[in-house]
C-alpha atoms as a PDB file:
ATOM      1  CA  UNK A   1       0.000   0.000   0.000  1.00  0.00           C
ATOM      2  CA  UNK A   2       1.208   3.678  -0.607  1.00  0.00           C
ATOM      3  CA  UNK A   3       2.468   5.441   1.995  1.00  0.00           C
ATOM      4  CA  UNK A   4       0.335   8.442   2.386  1.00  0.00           C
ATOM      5  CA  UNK A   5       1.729  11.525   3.390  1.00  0.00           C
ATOM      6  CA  UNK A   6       0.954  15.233   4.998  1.00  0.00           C
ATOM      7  CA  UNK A   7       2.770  17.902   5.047  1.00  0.00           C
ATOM      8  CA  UNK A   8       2.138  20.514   7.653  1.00  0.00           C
ATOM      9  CA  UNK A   9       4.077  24.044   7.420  1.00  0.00           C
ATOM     10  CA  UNK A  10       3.881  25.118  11.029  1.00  0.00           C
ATOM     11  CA  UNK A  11       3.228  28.744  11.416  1.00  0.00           C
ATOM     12  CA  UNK A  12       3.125  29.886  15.126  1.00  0.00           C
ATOM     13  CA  UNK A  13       1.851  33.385  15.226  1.00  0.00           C
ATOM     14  CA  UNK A  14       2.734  34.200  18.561  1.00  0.00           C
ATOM     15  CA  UNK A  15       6.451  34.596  20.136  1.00  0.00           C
ATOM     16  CA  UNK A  16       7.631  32.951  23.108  1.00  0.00           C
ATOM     17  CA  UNK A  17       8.475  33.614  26.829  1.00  0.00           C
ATOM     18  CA  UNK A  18       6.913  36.292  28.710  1.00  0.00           C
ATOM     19  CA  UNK A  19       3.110  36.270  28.210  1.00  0.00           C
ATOM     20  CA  UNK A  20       2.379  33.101  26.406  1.00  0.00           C
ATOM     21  CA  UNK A  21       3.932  34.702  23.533  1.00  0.00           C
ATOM     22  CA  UNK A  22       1.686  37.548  23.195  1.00  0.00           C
ATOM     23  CA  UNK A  23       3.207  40.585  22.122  1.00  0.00           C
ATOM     24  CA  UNK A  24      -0.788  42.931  21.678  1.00  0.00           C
ATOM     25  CA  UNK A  25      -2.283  43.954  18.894  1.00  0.00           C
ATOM     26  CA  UNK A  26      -0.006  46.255  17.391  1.00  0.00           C
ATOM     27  CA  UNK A  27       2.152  43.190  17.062  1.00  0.00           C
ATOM     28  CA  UNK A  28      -0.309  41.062  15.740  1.00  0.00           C
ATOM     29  CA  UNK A  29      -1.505  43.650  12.802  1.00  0.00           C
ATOM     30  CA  UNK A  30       1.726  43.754  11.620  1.00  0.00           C
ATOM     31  CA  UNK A  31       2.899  40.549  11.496  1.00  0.00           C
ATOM     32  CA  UNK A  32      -0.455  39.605   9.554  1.00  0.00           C
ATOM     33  CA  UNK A  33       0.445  42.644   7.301  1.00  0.00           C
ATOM     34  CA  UNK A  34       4.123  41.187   6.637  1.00  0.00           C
ATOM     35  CA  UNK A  35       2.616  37.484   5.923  1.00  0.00           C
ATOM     36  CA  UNK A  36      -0.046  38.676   4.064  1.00  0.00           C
ATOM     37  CA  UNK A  37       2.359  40.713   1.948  1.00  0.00           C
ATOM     38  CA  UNK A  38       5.383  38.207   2.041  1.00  0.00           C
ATOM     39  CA  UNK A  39       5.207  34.809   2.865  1.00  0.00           C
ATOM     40  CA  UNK A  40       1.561  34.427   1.121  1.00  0.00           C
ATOM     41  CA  UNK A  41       2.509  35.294  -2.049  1.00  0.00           C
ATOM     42  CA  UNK A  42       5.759  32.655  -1.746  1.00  0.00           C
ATOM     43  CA  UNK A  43       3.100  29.762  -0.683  1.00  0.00           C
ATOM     44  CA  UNK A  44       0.587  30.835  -3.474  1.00  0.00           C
ATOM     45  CA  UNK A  45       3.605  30.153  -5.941  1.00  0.00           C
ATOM     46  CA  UNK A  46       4.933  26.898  -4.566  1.00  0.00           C
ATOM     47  CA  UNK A  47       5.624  24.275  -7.619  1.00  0.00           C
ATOM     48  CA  UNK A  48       4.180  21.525  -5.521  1.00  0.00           C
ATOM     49  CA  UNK A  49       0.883  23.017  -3.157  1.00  0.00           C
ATOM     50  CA  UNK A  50       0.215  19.270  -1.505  1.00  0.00           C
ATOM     51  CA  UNK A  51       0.280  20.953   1.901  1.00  0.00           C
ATOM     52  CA  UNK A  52      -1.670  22.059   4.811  1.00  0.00           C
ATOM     53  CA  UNK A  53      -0.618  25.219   6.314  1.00  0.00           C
ATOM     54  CA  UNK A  54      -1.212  25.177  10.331  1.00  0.00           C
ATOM     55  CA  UNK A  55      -1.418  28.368  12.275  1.00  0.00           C
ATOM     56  CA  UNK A  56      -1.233  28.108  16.292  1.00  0.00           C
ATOM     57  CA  UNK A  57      -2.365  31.002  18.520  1.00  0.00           C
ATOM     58  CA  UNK A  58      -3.596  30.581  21.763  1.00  0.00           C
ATOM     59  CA  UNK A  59      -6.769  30.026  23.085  1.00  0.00           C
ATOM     60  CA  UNK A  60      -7.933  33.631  23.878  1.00  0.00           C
ATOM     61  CA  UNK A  61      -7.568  34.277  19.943  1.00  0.00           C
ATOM     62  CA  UNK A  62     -10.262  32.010  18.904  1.00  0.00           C
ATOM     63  CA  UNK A  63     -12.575  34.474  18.812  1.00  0.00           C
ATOM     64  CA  UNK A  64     -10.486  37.381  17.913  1.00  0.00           C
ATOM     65  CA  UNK A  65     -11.815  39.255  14.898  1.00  0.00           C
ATOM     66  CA  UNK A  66      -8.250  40.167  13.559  1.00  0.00           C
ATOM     67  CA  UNK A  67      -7.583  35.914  14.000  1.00  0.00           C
ATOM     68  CA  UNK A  68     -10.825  34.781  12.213  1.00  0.00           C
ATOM     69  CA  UNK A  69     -10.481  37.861   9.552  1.00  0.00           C
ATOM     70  CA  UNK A  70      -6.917  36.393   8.972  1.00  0.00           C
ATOM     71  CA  UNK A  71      -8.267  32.680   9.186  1.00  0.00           C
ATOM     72  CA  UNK A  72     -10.847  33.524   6.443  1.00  0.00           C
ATOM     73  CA  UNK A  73      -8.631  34.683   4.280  1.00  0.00           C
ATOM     74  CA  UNK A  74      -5.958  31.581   4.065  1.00  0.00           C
ATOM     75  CA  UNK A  75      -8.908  29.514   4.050  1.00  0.00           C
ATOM     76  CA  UNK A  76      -9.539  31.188   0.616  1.00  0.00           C
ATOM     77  CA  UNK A  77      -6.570  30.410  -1.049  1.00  0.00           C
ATOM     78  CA  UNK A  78      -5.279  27.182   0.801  1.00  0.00           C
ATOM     79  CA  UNK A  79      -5.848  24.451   3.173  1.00  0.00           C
ATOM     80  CA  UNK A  80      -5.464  25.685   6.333  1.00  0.00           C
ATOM     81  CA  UNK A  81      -6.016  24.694  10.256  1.00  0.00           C
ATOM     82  CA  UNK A  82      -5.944  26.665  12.893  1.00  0.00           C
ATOM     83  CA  UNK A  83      -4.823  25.165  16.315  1.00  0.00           C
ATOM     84  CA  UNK A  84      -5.322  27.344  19.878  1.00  0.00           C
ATOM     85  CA  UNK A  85      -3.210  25.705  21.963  1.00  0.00           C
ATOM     86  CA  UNK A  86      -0.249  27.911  21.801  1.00  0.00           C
ATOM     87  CA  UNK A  87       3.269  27.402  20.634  1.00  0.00           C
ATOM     88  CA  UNK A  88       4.195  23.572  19.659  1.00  0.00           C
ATOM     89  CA  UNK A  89       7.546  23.281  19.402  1.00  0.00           C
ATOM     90  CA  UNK A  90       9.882  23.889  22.957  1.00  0.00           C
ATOM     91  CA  UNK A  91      10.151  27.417  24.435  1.00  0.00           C
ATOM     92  CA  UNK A  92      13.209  27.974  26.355  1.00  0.00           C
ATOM     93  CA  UNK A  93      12.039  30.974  27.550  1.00  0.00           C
ATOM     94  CA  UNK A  94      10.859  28.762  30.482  1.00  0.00           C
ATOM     95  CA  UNK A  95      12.776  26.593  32.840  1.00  0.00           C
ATOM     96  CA  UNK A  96      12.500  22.881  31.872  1.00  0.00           C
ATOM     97  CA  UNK A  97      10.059  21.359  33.968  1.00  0.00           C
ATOM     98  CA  UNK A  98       7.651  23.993  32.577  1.00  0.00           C
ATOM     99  CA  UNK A  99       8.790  24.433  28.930  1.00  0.00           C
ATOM    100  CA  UNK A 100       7.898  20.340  29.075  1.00  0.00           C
ATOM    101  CA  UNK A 101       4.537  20.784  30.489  1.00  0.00           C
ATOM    102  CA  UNK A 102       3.488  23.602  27.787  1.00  0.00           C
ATOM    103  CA  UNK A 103       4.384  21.612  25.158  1.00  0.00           C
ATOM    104  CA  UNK A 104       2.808  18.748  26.049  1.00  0.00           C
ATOM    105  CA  UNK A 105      -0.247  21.108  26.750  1.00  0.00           C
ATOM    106  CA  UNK A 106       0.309  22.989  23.300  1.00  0.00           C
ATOM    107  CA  UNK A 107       0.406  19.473  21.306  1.00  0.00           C
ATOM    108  CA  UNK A 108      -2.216  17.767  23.002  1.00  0.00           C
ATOM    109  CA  UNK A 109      -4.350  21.133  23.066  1.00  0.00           C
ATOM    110  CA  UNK A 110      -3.886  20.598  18.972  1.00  0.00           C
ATOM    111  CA  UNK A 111      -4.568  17.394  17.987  1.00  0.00           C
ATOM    112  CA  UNK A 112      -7.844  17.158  17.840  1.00  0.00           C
ATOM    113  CA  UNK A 113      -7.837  19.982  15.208  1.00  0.00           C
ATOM    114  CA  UNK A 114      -5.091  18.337  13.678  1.00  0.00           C
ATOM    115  CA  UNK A 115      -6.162  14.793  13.070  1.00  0.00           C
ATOM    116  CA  UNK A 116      -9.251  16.234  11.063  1.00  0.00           C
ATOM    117  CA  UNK A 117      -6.928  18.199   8.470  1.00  0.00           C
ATOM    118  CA  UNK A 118      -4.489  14.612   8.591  1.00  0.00           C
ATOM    119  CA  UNK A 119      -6.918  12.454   7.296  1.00  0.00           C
ATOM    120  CA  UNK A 120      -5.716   8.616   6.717  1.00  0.00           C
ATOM    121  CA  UNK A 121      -1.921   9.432   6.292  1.00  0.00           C
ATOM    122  CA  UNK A 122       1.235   7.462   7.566  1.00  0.00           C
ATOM    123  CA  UNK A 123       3.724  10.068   7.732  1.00  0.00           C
ATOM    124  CA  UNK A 124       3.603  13.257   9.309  1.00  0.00           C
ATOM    125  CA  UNK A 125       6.158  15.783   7.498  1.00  0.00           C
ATOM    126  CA  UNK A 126       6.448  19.512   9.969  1.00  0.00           C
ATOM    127  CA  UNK A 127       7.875  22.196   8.312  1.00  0.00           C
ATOM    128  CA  UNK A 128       8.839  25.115  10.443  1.00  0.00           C
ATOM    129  CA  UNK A 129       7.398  28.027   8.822  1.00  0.00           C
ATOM    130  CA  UNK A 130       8.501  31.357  10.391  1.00  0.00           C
ATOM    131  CA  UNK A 131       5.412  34.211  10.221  1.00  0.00           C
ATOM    132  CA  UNK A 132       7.564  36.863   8.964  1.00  0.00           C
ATOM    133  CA  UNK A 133       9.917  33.949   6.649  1.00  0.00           C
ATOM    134  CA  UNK A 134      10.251  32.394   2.872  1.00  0.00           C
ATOM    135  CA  UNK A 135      11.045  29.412   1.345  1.00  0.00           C
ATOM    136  CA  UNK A 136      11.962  29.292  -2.188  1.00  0.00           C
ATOM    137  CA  UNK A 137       9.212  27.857  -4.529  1.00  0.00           C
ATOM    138  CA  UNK A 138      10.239  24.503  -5.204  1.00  0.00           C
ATOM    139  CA  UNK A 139      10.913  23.767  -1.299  1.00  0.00           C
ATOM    140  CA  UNK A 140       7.539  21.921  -0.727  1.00  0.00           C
ATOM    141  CA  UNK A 141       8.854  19.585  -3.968  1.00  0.00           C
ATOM    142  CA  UNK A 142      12.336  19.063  -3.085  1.00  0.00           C
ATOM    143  CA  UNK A 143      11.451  18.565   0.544  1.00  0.00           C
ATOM    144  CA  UNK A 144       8.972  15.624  -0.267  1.00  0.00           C
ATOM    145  CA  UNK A 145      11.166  13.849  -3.003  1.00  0.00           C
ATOM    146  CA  UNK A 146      14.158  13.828  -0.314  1.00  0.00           C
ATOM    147  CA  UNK A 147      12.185  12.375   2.121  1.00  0.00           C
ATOM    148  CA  UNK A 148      10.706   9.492  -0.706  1.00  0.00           C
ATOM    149  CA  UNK A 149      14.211   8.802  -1.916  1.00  0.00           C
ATOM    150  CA  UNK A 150      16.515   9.123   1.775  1.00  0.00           C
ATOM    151  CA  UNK A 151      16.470   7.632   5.075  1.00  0.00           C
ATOM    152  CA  UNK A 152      16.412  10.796   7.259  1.00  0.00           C
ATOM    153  CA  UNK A 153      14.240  12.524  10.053  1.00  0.00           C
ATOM    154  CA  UNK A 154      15.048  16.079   9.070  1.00  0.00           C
ATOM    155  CA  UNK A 155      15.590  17.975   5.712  1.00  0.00           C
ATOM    156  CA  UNK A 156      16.050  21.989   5.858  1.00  0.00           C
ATOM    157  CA  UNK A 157      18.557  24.385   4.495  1.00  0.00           C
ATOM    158  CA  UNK A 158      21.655  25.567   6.260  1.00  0.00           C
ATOM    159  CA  UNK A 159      22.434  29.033   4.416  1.00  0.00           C
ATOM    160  CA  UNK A 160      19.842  31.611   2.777  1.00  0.00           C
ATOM    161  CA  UNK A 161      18.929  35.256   2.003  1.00  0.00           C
ATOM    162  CA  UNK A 162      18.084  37.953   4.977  1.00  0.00           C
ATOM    163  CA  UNK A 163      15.518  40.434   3.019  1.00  0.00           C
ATOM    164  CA  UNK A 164      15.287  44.112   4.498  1.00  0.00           C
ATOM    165  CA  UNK A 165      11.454  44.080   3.752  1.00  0.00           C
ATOM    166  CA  UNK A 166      11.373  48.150   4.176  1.00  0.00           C
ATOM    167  CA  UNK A 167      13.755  49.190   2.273  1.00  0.00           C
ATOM    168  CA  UNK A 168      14.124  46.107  -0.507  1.00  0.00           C
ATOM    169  CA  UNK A 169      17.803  45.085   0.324  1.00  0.00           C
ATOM    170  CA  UNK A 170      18.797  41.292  -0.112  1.00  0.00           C
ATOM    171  CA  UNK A 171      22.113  40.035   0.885  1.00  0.00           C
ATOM    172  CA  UNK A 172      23.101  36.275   1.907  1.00  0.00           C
ATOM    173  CA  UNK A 173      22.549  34.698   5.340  1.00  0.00           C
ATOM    174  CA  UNK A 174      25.299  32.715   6.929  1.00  0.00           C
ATOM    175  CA  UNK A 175      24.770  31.545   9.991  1.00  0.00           C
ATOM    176  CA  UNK A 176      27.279  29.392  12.435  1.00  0.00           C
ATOM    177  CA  UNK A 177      24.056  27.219  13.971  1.00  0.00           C
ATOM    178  CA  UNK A 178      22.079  25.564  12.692  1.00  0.00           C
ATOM    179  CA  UNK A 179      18.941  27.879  11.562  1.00  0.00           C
ATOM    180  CA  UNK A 180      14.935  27.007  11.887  1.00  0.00           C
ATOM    181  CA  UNK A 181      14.152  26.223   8.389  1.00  0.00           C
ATOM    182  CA  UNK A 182      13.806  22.538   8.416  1.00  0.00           C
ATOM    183  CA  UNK A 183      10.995  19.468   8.073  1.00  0.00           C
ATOM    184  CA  UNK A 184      11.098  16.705  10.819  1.00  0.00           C
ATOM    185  CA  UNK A 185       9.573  13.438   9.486  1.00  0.00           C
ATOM    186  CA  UNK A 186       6.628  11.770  12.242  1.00  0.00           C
ATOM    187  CA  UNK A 187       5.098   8.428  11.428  1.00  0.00           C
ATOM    188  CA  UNK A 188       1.649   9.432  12.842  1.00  0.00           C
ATOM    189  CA  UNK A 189       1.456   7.751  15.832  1.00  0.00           C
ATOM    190  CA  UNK A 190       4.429   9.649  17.203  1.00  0.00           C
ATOM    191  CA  UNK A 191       3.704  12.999  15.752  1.00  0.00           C
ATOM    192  CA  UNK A 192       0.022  12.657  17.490  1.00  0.00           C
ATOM    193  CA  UNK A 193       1.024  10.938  20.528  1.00  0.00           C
ATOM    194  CA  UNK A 194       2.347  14.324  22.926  1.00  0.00           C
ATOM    195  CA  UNK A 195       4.986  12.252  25.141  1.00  0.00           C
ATOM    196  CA  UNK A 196       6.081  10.109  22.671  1.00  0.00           C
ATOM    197  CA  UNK A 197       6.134  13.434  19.774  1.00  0.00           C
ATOM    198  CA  UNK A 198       8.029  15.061  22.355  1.00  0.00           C
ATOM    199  CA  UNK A 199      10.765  12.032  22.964  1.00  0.00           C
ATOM    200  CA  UNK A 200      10.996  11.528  19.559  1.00  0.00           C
ATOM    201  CA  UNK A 201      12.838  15.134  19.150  1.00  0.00           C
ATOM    202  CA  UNK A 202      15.211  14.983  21.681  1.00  0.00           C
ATOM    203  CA  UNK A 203      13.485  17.256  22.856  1.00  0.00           C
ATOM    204  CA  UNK A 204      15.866  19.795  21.042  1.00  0.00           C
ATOM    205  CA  UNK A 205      15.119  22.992  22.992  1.00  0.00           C
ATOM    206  CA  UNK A 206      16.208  25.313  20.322  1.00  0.00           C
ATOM    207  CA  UNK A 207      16.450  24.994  16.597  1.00  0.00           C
ATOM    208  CA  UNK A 208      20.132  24.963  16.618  1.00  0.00           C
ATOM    209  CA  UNK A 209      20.379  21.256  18.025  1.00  0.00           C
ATOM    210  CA  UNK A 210      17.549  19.302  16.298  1.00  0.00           C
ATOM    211  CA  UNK A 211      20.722  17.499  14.375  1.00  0.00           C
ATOM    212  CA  UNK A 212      21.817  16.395  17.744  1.00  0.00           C
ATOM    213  CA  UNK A 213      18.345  14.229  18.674  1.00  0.00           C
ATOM    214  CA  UNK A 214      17.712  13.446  14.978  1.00  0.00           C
ATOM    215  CA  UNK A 215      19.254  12.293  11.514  1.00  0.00           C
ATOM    216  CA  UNK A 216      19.104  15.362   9.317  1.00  0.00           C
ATOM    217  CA  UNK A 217      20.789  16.308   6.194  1.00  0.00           C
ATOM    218  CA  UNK A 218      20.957  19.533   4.623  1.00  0.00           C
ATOM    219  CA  UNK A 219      20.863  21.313   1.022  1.00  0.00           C
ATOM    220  CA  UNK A 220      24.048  22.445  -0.196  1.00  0.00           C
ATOM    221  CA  UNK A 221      21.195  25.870  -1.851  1.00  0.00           C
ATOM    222  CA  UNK A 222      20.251  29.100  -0.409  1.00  0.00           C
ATOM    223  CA  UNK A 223      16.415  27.681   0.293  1.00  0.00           C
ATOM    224  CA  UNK A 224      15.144  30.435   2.559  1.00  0.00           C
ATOM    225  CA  UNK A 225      14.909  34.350   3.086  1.00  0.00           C
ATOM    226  CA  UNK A 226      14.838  35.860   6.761  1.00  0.00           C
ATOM    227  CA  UNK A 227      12.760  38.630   6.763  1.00  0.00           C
ATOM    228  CA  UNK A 228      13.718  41.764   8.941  1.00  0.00           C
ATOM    229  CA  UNK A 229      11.428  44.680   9.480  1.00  0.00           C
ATOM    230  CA  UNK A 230      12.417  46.308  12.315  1.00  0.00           C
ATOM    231  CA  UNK A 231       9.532  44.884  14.421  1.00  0.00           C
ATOM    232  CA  UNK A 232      11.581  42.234  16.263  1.00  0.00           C
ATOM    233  CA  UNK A 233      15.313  42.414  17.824  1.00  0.00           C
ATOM    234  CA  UNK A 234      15.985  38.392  17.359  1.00  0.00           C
ATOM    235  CA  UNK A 235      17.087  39.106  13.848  1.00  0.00           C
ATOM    236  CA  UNK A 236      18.731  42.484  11.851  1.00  0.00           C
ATOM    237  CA  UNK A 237      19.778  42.909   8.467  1.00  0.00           C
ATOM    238  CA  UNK A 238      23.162  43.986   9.966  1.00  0.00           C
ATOM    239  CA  UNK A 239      24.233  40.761  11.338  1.00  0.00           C
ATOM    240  CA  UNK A 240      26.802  39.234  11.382  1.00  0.00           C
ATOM    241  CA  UNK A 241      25.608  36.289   9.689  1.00  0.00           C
ATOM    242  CA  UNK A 242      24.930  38.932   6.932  1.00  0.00           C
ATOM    243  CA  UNK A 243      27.120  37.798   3.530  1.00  0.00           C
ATOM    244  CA  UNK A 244      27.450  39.548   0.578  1.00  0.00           C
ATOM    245  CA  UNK A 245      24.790  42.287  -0.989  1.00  0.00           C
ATOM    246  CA  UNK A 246      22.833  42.369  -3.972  1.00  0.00           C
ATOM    247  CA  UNK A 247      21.569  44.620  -5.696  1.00  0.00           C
ATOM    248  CA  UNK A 248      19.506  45.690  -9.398  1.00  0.00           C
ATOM    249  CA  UNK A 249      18.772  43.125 -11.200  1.00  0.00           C
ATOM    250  CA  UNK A 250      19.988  39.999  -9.178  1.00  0.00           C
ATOM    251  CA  UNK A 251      17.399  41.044  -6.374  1.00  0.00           C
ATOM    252  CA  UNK A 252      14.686  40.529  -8.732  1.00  0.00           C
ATOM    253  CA  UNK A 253      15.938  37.401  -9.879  1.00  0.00           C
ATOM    254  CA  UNK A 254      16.755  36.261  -6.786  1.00  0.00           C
ATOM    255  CA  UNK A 255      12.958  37.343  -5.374  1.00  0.00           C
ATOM    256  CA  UNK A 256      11.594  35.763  -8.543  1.00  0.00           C
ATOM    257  CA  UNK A 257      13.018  32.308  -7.298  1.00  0.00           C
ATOM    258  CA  UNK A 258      10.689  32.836  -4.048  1.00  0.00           C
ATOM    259  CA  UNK A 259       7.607  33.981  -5.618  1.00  0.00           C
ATOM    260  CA  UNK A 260       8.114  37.662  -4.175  1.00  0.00           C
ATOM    261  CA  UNK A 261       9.221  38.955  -7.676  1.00  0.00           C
ATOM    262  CA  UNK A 262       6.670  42.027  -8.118  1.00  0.00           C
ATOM    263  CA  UNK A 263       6.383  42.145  -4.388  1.00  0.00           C
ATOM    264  CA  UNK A 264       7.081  46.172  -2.773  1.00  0.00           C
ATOM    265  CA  UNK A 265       8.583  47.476   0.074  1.00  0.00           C
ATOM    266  CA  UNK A 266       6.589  46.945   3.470  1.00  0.00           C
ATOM    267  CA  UNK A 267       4.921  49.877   5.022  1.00  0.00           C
ATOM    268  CA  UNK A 268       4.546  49.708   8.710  1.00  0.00           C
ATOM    269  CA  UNK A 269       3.853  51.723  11.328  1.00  0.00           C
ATOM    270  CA  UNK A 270       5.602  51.887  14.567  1.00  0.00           C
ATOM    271  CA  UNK A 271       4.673  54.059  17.728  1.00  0.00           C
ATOM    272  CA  UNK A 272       7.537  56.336  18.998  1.00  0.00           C
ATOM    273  CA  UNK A 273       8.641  54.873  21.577  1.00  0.00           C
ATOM    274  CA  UNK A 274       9.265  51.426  19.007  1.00  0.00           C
ATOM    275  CA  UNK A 275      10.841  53.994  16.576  1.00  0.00           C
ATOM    276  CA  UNK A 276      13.758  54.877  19.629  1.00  0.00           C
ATOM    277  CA  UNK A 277      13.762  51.667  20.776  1.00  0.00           C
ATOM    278  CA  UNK A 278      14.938  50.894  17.083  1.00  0.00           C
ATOM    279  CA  UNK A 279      17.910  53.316  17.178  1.00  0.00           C
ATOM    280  CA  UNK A 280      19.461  50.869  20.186  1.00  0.00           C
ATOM    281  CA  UNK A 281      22.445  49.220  19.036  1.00  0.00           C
ATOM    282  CA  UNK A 282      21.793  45.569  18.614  1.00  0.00           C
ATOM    283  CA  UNK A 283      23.747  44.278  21.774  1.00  0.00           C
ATOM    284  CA  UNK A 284      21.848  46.871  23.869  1.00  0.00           C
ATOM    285  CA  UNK A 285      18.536  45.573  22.522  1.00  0.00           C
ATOM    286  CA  UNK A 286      19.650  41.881  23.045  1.00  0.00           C
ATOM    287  CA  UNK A 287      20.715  42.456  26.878  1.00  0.00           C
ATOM    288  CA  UNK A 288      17.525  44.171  27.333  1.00  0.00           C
ATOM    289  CA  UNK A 289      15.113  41.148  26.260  1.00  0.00           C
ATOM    290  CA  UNK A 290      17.798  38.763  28.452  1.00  0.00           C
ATOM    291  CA  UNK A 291      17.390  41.147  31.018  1.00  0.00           C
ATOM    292  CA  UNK A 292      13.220  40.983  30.463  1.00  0.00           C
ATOM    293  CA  UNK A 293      13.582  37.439  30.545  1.00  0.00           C
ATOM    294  CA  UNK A 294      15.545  36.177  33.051  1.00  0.00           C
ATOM    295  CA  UNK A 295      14.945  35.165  36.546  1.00  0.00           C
ATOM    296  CA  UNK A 296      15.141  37.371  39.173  1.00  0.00           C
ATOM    297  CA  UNK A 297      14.115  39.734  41.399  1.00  0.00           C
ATOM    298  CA  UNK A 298      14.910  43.267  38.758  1.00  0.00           C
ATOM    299  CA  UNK A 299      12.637  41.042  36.010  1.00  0.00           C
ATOM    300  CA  UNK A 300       9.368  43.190  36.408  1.00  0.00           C
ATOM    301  CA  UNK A 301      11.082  46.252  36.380  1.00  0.00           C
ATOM    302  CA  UNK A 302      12.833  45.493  33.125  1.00  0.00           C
ATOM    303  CA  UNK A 303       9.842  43.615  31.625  1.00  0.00           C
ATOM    304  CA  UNK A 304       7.649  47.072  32.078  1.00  0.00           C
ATOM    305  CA  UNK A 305      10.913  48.611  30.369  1.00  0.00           C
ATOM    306  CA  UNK A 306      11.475  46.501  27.655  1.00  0.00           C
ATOM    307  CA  UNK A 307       8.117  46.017  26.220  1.00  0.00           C
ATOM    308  CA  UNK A 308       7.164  49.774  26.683  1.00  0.00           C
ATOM    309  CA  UNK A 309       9.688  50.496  24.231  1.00  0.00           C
ATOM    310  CA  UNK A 310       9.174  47.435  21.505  1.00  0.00           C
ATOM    311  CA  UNK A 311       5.031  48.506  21.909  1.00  0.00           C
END
């Protein structure tokens, strides 16, 4: 009998850490904005469209209007399921013990939702689809016919494109650790089971050391574009992972490759605090969120500070 496949691209449209991820609405509008404008367009023009795209919020979005607006609209254009069980994949934002017991909340929370959009498969492909990131157009192809034809758990893409999505500038991405743009392969009683989903990966706690729980192999192409806007401090166009820069023509062609050819530069709006906040030098910005983060008695004071100036 044929093995029958699905292939979920994961989509978590929330963050992590402090607040089950939420980050308000001003967050939320924009990072529908960027999708809508980016990573849409790139999924609307994949060669091979055999997938279901699944968005996780949490469960006080359900009945959101901005959500269901949002939910309508995929729904139009692709198959879709929305899960409201917050982030499933580890957040190390959270000391262990808890991080575990979220995600075994977030993935049992899901997969009732999830089983419906399944159907009879075998295999379980999960694609981590960043809310602000690209693939190229033939990834949903190339990742399927590497899983048919090799005897691995993971297949993503080491090196890629970081996109300026304000101001149009494209230069390589070359990062040191391993980056989030991969598939993990689940025969489906794993990937629905939460304890044994959750053994099965290790767990890895962060992207960079999936390859150390699972057998994963890599593609020697640039398969994926990290898009900066300004709106997070995680990533930058000025990076140091940030290669060489292109410009005229080669950005176009380049774009072309992930269905984002004819696409403009964002517009976005950003209160003034955001826009100061933006000015920080990227260490400064970095300590602040570790300081936000971390343990301790000074963490509400710099939680208050730190998300006053990214609102």
């Amino acid at each position: 009998m044929k093995n029958k496949i699905t292939h979920f691209l994961y989509v978590p449209l929330i963050g992590l850490g402090l607040y089950q991820g939420y980050r308000g609405k001003r967050w939320m509008c924009s990072r529908i904005k960027i999708f809508k404008q980016f990573v849409l367009p790139s999924l609307l023009n994949q060669t091979n469209k055999d997938f279901t795209l699944w968005v996780s919020v949490r469960f006080e979005d359900r009945h959101d209007k901005i959500i269901k607006e949002f939910k309508e609209l995929l729904e139009s254009k692709l198959k879709v399921v929305f899960t409201y069980a917050g982030v499933c994949f580890w957040d190390d934002k959270y000391e262990d013990n808890i991080a575990y017991e979220r995600l075994v909340h977030s993935i049992h929370g899901s997969v009732g939702d999830l089983l419906n959009a399944m159907g009879e498969c075998d295999t379980v492909l999960m694609t981590i689809q960043p809310s602000d990131d690209v693939y190229h157009t033939n990834f949903v192809q190339e990742t399927q016919d590497y899983f048919k034809n090799n005897d691995v758990q993971v297949y993503g893409y080491a090196q890629g494109y970081v996109m300026d999505y304000i101001n149009r500038r494209l230069s390589e991405w070359n990062p040191t650790t391993t980056p989030p743009f991969y598939t993990i392969k689940f025969d489906r009683e794993t990937f629905v089971d939460p304890f044994k989903h959750i053994k099965y990966i290790g767990p890895y706690k962060s992207h960079e050391y999936v390859k150390n729980f699972l057998k994963a192999d890599y593609a020697d192409t640039r398969g994926f574009i990290v898009g900066t806007h300004s709106a997070n401090i995680s990533t930058i166009f000025d990076h140091p992972y940030t290669g060489h820069e292109y410009l005229g023509d080669n950005v176009d062609r380049i774009l072309n490759s992930f269905g984002l050819r004819y696409v403009g530069k964002l517009k976005i709006s950003f209160s003034l605090m955001n826009i100061i906040f933006r000015k920080l030098p990227y260490g400064i910005k970095r300590k602040l969120r570790y300081w936000a983060e971390k343990k301790g008695t000074l963490r509400p004071i710099f939680s208050i500070i730190y998300n006053i100036l990214r609102a």
